[in-house]
N, C-alpha and C. Protein backbone atom coordinates (compact mmCIF):
# COMPACT_ATOMS: atom_id res chain seq x y z
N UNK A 1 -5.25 -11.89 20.01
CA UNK A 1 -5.93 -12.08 21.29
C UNK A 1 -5.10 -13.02 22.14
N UNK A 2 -4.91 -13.04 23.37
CA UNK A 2 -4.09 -13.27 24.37
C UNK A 2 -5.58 -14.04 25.92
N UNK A 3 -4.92 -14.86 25.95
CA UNK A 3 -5.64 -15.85 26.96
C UNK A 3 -4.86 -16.58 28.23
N UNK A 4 -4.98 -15.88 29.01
CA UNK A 4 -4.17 -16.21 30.03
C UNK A 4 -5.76 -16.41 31.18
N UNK A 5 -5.48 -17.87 31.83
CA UNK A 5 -5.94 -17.85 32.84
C UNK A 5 -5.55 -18.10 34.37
N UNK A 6 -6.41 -17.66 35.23
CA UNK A 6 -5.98 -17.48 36.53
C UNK A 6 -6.49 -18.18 37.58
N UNK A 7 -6.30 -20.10 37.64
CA UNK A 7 -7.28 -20.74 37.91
C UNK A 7 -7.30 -20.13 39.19
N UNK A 8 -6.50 -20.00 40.20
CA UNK A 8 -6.47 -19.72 41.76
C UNK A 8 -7.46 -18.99 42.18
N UNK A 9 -7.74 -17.64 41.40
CA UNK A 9 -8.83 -16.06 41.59
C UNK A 9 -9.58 -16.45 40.54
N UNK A 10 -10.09 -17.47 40.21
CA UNK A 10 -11.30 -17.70 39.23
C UNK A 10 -11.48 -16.83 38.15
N UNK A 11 -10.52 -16.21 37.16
CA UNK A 11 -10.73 -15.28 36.47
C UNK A 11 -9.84 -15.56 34.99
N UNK A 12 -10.49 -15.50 34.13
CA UNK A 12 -10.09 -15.75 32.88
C UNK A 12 -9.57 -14.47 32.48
N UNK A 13 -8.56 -14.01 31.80
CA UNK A 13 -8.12 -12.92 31.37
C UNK A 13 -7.90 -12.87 29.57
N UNK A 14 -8.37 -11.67 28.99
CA UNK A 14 -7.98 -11.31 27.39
C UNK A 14 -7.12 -10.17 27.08
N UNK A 15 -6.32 -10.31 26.57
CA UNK A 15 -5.59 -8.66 26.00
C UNK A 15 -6.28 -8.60 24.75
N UNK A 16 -7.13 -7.74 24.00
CA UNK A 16 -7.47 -7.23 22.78
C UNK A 16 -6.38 -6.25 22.43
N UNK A 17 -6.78 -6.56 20.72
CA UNK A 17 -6.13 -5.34 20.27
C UNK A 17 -7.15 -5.38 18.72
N UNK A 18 -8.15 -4.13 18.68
CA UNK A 18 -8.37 -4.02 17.37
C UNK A 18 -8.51 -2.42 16.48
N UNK A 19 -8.91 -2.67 15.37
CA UNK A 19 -9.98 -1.14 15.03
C UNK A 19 -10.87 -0.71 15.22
N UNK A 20 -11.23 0.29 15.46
CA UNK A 20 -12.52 0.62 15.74
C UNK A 20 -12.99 1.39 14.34
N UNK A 21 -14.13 1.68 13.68
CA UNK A 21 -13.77 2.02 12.62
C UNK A 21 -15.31 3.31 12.51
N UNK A 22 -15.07 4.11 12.55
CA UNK A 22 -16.59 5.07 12.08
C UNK A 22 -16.71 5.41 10.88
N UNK A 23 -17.99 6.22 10.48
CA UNK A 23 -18.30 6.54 8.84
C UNK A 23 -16.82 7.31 8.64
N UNK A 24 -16.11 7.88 9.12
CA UNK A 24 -15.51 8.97 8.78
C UNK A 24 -13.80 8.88 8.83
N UNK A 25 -13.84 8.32 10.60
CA UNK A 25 -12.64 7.34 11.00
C UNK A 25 -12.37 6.52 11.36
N UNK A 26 -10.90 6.00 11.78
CA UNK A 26 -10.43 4.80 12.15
C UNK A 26 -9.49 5.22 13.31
N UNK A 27 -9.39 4.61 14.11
CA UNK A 27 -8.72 4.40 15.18
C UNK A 27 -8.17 2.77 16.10
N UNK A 28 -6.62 2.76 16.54
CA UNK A 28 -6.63 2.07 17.17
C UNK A 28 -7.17 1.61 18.93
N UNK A 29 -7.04 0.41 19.33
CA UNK A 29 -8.21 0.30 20.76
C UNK A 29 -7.18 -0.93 21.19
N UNK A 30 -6.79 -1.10 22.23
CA UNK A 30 -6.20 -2.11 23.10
C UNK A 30 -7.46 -2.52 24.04
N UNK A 31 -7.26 -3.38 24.94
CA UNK A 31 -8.52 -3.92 25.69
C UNK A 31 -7.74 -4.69 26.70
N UNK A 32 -8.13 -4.65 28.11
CA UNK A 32 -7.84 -5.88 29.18
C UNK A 32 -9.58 -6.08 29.43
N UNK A 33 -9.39 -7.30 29.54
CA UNK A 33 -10.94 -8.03 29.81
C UNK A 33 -10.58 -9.28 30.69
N UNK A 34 -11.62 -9.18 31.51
CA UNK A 34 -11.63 -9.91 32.62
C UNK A 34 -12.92 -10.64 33.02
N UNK A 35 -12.96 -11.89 33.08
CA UNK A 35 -14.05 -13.02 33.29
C UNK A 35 -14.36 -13.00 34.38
N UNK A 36 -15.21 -12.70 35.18
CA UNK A 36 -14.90 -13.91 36.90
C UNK A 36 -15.75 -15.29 36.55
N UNK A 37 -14.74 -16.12 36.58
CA UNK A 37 -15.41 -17.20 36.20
C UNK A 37 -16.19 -18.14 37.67
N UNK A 38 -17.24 -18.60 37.63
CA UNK A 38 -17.84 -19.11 38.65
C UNK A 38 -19.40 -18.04 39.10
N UNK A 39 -18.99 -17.09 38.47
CA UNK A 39 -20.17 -16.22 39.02
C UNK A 39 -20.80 -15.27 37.97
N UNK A 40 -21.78 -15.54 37.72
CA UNK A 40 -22.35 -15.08 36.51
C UNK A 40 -23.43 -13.80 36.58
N UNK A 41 -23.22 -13.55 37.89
CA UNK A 41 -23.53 -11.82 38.28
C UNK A 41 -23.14 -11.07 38.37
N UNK A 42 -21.54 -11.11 38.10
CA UNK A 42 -20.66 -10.42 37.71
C UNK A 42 -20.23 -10.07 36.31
N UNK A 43 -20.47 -8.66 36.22
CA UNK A 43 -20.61 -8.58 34.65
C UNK A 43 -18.24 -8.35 34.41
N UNK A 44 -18.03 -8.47 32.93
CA UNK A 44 -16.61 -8.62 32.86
C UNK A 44 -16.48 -7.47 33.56
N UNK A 45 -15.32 -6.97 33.43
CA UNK A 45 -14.34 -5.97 33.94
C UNK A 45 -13.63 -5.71 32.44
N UNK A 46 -13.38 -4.37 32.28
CA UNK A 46 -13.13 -4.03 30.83
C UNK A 46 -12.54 -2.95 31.17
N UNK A 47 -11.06 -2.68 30.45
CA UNK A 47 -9.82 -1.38 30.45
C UNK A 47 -9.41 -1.67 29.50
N UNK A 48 -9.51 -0.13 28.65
CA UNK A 48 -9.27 0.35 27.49
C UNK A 48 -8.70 1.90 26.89
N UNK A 49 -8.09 1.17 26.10
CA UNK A 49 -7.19 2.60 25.57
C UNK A 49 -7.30 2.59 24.14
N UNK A 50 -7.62 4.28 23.88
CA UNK A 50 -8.11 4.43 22.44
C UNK A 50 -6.79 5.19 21.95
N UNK A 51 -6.18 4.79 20.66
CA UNK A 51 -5.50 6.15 20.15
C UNK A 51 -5.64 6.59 19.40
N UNK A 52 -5.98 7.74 19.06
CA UNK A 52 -6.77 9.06 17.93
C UNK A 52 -7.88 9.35 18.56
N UNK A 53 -8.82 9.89 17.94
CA UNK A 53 -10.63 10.29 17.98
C UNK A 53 -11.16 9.72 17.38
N UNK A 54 -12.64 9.72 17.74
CA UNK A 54 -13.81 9.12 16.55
C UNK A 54 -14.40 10.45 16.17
N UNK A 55 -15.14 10.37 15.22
CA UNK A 55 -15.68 11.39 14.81
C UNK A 55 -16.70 12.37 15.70
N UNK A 56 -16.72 13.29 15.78
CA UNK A 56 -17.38 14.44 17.13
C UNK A 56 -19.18 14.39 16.36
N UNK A 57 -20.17 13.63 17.29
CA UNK A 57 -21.51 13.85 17.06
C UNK A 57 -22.19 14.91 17.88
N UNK A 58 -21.74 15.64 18.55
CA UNK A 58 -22.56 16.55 19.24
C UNK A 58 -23.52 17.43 18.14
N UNK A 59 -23.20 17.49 16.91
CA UNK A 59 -24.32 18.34 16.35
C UNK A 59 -25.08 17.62 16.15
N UNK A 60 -24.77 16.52 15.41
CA UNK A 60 -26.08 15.39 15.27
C UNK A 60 -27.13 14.66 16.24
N UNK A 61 -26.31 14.84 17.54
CA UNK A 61 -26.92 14.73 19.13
C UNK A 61 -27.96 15.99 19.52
N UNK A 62 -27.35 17.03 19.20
CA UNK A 62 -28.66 18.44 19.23
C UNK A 62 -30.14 18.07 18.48
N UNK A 63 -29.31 18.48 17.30
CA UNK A 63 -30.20 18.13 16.34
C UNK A 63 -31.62 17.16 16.61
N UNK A 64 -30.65 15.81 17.15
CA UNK A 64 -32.35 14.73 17.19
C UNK A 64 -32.78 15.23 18.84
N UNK A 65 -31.50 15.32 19.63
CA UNK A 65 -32.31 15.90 20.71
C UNK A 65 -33.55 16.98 20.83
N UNK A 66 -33.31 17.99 19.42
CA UNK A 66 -34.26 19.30 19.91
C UNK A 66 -35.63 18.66 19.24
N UNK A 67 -35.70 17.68 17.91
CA UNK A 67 -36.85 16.88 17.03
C UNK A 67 -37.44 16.31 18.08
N UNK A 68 -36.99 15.39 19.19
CA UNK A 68 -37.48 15.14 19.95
C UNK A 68 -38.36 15.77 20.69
N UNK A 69 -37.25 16.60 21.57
CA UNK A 69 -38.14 17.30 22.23
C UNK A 69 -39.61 18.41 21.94
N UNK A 70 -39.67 18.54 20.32
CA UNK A 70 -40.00 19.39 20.14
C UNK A 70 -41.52 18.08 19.63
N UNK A 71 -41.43 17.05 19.17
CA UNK A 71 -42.90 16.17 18.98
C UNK A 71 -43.91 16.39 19.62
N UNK A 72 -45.44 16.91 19.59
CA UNK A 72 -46.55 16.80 20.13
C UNK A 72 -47.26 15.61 20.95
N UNK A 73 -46.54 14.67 20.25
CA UNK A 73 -47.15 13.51 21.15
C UNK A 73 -45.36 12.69 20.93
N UNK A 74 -46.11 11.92 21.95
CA UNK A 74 -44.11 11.24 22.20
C UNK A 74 -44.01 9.74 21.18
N UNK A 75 -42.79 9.34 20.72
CA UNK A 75 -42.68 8.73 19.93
C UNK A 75 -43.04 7.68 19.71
N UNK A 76 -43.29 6.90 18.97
CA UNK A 76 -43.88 5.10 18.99
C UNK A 76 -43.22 4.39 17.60
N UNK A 77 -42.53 3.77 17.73
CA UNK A 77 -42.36 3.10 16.46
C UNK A 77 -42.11 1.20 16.96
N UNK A 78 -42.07 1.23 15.69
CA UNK A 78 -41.90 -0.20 16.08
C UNK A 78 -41.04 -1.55 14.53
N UNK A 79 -40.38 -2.27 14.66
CA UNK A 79 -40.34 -3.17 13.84
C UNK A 79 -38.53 -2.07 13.16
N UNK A 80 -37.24 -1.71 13.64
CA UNK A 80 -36.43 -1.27 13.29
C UNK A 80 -35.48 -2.21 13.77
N UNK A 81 -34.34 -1.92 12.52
CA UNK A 81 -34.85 -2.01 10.76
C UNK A 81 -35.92 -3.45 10.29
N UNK A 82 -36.72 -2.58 9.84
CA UNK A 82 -37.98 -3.37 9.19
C UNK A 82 -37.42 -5.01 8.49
N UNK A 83 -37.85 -6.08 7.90
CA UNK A 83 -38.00 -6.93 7.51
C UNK A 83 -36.91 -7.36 6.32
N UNK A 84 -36.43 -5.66 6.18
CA UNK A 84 -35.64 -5.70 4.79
C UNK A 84 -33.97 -5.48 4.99
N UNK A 85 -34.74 -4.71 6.67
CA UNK A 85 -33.02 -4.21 6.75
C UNK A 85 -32.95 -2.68 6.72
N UNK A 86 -33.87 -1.86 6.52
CA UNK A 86 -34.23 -0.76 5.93
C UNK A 86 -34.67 0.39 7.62
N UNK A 87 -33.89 1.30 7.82
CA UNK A 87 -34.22 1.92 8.98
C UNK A 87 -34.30 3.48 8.57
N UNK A 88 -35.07 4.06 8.36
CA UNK A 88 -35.29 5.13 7.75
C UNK A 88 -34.87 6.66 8.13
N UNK A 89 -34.25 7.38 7.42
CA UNK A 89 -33.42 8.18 7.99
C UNK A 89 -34.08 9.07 9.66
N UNK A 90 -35.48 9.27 9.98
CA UNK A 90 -35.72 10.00 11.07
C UNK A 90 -35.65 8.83 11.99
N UNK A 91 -35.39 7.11 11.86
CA UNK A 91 -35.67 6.07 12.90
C UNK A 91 -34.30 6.11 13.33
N UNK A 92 -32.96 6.57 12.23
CA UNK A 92 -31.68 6.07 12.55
C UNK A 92 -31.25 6.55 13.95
N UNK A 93 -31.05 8.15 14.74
CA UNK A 93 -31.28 7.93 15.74
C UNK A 93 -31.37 7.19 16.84
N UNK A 94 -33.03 6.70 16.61
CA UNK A 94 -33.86 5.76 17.79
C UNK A 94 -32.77 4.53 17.88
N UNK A 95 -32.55 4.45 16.28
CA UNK A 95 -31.48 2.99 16.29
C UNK A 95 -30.70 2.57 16.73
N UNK A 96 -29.68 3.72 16.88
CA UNK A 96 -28.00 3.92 17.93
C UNK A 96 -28.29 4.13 18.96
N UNK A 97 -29.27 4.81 19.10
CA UNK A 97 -29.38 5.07 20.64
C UNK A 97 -29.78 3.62 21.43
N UNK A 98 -30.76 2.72 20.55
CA UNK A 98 -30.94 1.47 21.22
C UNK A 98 -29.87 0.82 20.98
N UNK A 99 -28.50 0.95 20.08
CA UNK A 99 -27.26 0.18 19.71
C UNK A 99 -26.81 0.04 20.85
N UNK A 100 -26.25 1.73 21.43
CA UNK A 100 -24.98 1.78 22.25
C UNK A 100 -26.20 1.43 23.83
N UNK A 101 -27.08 1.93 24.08
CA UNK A 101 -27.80 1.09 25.11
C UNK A 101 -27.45 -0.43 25.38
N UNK A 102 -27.87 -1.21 24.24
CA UNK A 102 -27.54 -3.02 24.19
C UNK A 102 -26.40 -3.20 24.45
N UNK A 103 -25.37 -2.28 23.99
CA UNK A 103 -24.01 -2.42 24.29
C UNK A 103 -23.37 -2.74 25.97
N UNK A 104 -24.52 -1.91 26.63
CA UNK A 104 -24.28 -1.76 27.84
C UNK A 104 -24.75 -3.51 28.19
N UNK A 105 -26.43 -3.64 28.39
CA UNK A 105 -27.61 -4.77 28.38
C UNK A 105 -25.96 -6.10 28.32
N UNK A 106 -25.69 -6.14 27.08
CA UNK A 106 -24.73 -6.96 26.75
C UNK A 106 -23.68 -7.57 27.28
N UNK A 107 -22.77 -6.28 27.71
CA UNK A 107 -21.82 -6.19 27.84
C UNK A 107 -22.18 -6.75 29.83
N UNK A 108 -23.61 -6.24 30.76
CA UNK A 108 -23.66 -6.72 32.00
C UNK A 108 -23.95 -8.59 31.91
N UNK A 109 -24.22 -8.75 31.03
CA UNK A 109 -25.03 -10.24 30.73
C UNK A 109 -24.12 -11.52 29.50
N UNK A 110 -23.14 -10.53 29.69
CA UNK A 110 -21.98 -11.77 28.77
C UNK A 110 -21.28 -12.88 29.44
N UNK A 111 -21.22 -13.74 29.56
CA UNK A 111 -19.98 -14.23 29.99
C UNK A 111 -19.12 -14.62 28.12
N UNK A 112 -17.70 -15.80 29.23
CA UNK A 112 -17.17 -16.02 27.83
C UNK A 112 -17.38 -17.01 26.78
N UNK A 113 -18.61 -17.23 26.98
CA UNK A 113 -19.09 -18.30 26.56
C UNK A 113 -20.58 -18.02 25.95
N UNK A 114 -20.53 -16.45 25.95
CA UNK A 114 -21.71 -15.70 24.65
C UNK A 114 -20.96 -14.86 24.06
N UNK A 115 -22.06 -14.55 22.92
CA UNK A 115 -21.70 -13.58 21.86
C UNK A 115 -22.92 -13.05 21.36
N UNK A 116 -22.94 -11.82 22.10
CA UNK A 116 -24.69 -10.91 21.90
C UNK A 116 -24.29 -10.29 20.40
N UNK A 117 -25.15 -10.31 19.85
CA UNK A 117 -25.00 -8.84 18.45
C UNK A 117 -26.66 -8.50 18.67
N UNK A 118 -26.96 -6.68 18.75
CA UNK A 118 -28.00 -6.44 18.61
C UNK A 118 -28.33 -6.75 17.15
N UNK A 119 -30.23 -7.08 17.08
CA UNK A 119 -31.04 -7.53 15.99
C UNK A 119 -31.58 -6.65 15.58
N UNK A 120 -32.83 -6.20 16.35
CA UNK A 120 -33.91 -5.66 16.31
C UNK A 120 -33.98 -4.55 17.07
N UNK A 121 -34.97 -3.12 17.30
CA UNK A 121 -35.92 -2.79 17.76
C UNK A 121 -37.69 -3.41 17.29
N UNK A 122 -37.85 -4.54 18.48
CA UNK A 122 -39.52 -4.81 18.13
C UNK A 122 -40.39 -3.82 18.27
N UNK A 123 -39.56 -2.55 19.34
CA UNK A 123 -41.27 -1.75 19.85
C UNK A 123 -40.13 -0.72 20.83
N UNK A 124 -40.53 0.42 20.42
CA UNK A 124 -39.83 1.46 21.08
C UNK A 124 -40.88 2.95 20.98
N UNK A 125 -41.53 3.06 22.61
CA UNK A 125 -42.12 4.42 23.12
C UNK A 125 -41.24 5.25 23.87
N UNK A 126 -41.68 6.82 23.75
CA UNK A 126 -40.98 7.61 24.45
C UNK A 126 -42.17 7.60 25.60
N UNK A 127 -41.31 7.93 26.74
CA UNK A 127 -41.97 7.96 28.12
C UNK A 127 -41.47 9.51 27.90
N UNK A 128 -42.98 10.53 29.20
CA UNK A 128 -43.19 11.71 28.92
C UNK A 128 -42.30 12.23 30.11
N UNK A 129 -41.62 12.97 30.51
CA UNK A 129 -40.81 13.77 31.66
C UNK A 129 -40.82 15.09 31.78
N UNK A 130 -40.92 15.54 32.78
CA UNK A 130 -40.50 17.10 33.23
C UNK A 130 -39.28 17.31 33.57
N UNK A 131 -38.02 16.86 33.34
CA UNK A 131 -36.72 17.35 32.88
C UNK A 131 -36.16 17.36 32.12
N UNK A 132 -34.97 17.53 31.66
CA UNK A 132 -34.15 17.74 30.23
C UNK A 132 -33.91 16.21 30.16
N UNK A 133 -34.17 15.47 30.58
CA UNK A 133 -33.47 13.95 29.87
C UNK A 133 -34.59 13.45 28.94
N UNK A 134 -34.39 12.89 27.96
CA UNK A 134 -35.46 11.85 27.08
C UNK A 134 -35.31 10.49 27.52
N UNK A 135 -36.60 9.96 27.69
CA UNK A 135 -36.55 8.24 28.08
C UNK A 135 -37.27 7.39 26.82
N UNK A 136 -36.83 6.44 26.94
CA UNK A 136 -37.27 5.63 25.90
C UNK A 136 -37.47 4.03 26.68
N UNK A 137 -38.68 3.43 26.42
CA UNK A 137 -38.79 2.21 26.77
C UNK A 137 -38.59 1.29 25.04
N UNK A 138 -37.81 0.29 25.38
CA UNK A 138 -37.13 -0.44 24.46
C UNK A 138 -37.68 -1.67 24.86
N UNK A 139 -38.26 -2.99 23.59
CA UNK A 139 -38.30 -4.58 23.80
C UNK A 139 -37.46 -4.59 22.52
N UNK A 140 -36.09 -4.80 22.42
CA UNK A 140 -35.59 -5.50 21.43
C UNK A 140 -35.02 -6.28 21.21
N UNK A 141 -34.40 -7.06 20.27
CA UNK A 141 -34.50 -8.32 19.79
C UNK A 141 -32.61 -8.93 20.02
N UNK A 142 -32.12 -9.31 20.87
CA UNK A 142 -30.71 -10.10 20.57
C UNK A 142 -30.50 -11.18 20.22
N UNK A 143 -29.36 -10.88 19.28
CA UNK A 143 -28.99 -12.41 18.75
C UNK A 143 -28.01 -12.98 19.89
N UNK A 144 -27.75 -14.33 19.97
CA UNK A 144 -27.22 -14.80 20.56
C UNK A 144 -25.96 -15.95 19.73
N UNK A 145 -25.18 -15.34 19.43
CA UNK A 145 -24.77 -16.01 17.75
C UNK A 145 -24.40 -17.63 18.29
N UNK A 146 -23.52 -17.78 19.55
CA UNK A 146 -23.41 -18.95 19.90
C UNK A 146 -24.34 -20.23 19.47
N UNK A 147 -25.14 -20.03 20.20
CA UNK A 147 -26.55 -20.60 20.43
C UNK A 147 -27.57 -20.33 19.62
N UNK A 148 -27.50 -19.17 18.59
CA UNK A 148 -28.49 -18.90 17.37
C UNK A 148 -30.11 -18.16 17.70
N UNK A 149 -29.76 -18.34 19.58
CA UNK A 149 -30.89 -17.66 20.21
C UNK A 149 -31.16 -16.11 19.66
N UNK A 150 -32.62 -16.13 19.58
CA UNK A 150 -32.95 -14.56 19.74
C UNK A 150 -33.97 -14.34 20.51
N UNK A 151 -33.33 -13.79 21.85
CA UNK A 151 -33.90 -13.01 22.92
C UNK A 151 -34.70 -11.73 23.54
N UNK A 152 -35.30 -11.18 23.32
CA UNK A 152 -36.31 -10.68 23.67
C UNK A 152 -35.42 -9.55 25.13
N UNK A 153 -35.16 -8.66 24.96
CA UNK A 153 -34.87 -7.85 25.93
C UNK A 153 -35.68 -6.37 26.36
N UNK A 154 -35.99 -6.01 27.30
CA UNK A 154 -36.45 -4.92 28.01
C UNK A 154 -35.87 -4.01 28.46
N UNK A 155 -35.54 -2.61 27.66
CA UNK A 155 -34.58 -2.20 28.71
C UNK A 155 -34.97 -0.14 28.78
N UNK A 156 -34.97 0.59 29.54
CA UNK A 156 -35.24 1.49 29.69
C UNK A 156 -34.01 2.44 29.69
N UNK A 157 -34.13 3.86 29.05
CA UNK A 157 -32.97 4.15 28.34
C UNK A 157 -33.41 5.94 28.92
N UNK A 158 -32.35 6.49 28.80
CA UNK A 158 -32.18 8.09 29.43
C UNK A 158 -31.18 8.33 28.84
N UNK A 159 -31.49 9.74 27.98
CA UNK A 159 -30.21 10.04 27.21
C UNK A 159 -30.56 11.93 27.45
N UNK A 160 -29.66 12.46 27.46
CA UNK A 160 -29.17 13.51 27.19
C UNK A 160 -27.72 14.05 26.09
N UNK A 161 -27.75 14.62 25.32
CA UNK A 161 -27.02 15.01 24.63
C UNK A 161 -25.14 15.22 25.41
N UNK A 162 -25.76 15.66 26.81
CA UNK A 162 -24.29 16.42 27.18
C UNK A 162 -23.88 15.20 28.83
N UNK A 163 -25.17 14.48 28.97
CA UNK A 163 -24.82 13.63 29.68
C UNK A 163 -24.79 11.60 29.15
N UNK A 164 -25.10 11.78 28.18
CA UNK A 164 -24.86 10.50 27.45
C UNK A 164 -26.22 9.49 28.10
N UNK A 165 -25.48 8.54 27.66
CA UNK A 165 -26.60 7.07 27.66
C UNK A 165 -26.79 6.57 29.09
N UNK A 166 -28.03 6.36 29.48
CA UNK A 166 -27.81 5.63 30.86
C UNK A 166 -29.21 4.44 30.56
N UNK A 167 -28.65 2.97 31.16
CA UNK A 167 -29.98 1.73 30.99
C UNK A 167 -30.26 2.04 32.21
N UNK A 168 -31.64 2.63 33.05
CA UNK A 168 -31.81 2.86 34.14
C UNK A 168 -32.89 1.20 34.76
N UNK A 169 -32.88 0.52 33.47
CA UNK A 169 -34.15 -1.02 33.72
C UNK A 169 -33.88 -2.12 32.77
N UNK A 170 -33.38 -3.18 32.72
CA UNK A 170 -33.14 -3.73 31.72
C UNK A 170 -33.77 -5.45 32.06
N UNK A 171 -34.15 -6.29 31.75
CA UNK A 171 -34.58 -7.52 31.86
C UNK A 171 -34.80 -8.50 30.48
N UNK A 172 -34.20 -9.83 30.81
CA UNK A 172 -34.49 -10.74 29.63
C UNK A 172 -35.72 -10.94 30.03
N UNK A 173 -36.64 -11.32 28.55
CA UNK A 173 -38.15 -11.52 28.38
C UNK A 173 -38.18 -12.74 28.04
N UNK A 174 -39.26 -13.54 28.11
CA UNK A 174 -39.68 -14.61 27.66
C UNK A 174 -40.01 -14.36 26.30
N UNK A 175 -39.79 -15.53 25.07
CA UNK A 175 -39.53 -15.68 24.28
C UNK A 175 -40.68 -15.42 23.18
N UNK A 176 -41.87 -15.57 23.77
CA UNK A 176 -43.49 -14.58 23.29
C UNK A 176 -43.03 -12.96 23.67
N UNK A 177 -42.84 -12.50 24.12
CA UNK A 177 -42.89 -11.45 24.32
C UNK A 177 -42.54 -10.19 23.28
N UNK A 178 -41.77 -11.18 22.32
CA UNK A 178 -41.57 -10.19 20.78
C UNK A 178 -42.34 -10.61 19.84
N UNK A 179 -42.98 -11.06 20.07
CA UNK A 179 -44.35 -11.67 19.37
C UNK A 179 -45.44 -10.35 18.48
């Protein structure tokens, strides 16, 4: 990791370089990351280059997409992974999908001076729609490893198989609120 800063344009700069690693493969990932330091409504700035593939989920994306769509009443769960750690093969899904969501949540609400790792799903409903997208309202749980905080987040989620992840609502909660 590489740290160059830019006191003049208020901007802290990183070169990454790591693995990325899936069930199946590995690949290398370079990274430019960019701070604006002074303003904390500015989420980083992030350019990246992958070399190889990760493994292709579009069948596994059908798949929970059509389970979904196909439920009588829309989904409710709550408490993933449970107490033990334990997320059960029809929750895994709900799970990534709230992963790479937080990823986003995270990634607008970092500066360089946090370090989010998702925790929890406390409570996750499907909201009902008349188009092809699935929504999901999400309160789940971030760690805040710095600070040891765990935060309480809100965030509303739209996924389609062929159009990917979108946080269309996201808000930090007060600290009852995963209660």
């Amino acid at each position: 990791m590489q740290n160059d800063s830019f006191n003049k344009i208020n901007v802290l700069h990183y070169h990454l370089e790591l693995v990325l690693e899936d069930i199946d493969s590995t690949v290398n990932c370079t990274a430019e990351v960019l701070y604006h330091l002074g303003n904390k409504n500015i989420a980083p700035d992030v350019q990246f280059t992958i070399e190889g593939e990760l493994k292709n989920t579009d069948e596994a994306d059908n798949i929970f997409y059509s389970q979904i769509k196909s439920l009588e009443k829309e989904l409710v769960a709550e408490n993933i992974p449970d107490s033990h750690g334990h997320v059960s093969p029809e929750m895994e899904p709900i799970r990534l999908l709230a992963w790479v969501a937080s990823g986003y949540v995270m990634w607008q609400n970092s500066t360089e001076n946090t370090k989010f790792q998702f925790a929890q799903i406390k409570h996750v409903k499907q909201v009902k729609r008349s188009d092809e997208y699935l929504e999901f309202d999400y309160m789940i749980l971030l760690h805040e490893m710095v600070s040891q905080e765990i935060i309480p987040w809100q965030m509303t989620v739209l996924w389609h198989p062929q159009h990917g992840v979108q946080v269309t609502q996201d808000s930090r909660q007060p600290k009852h609120a995963s209660e």
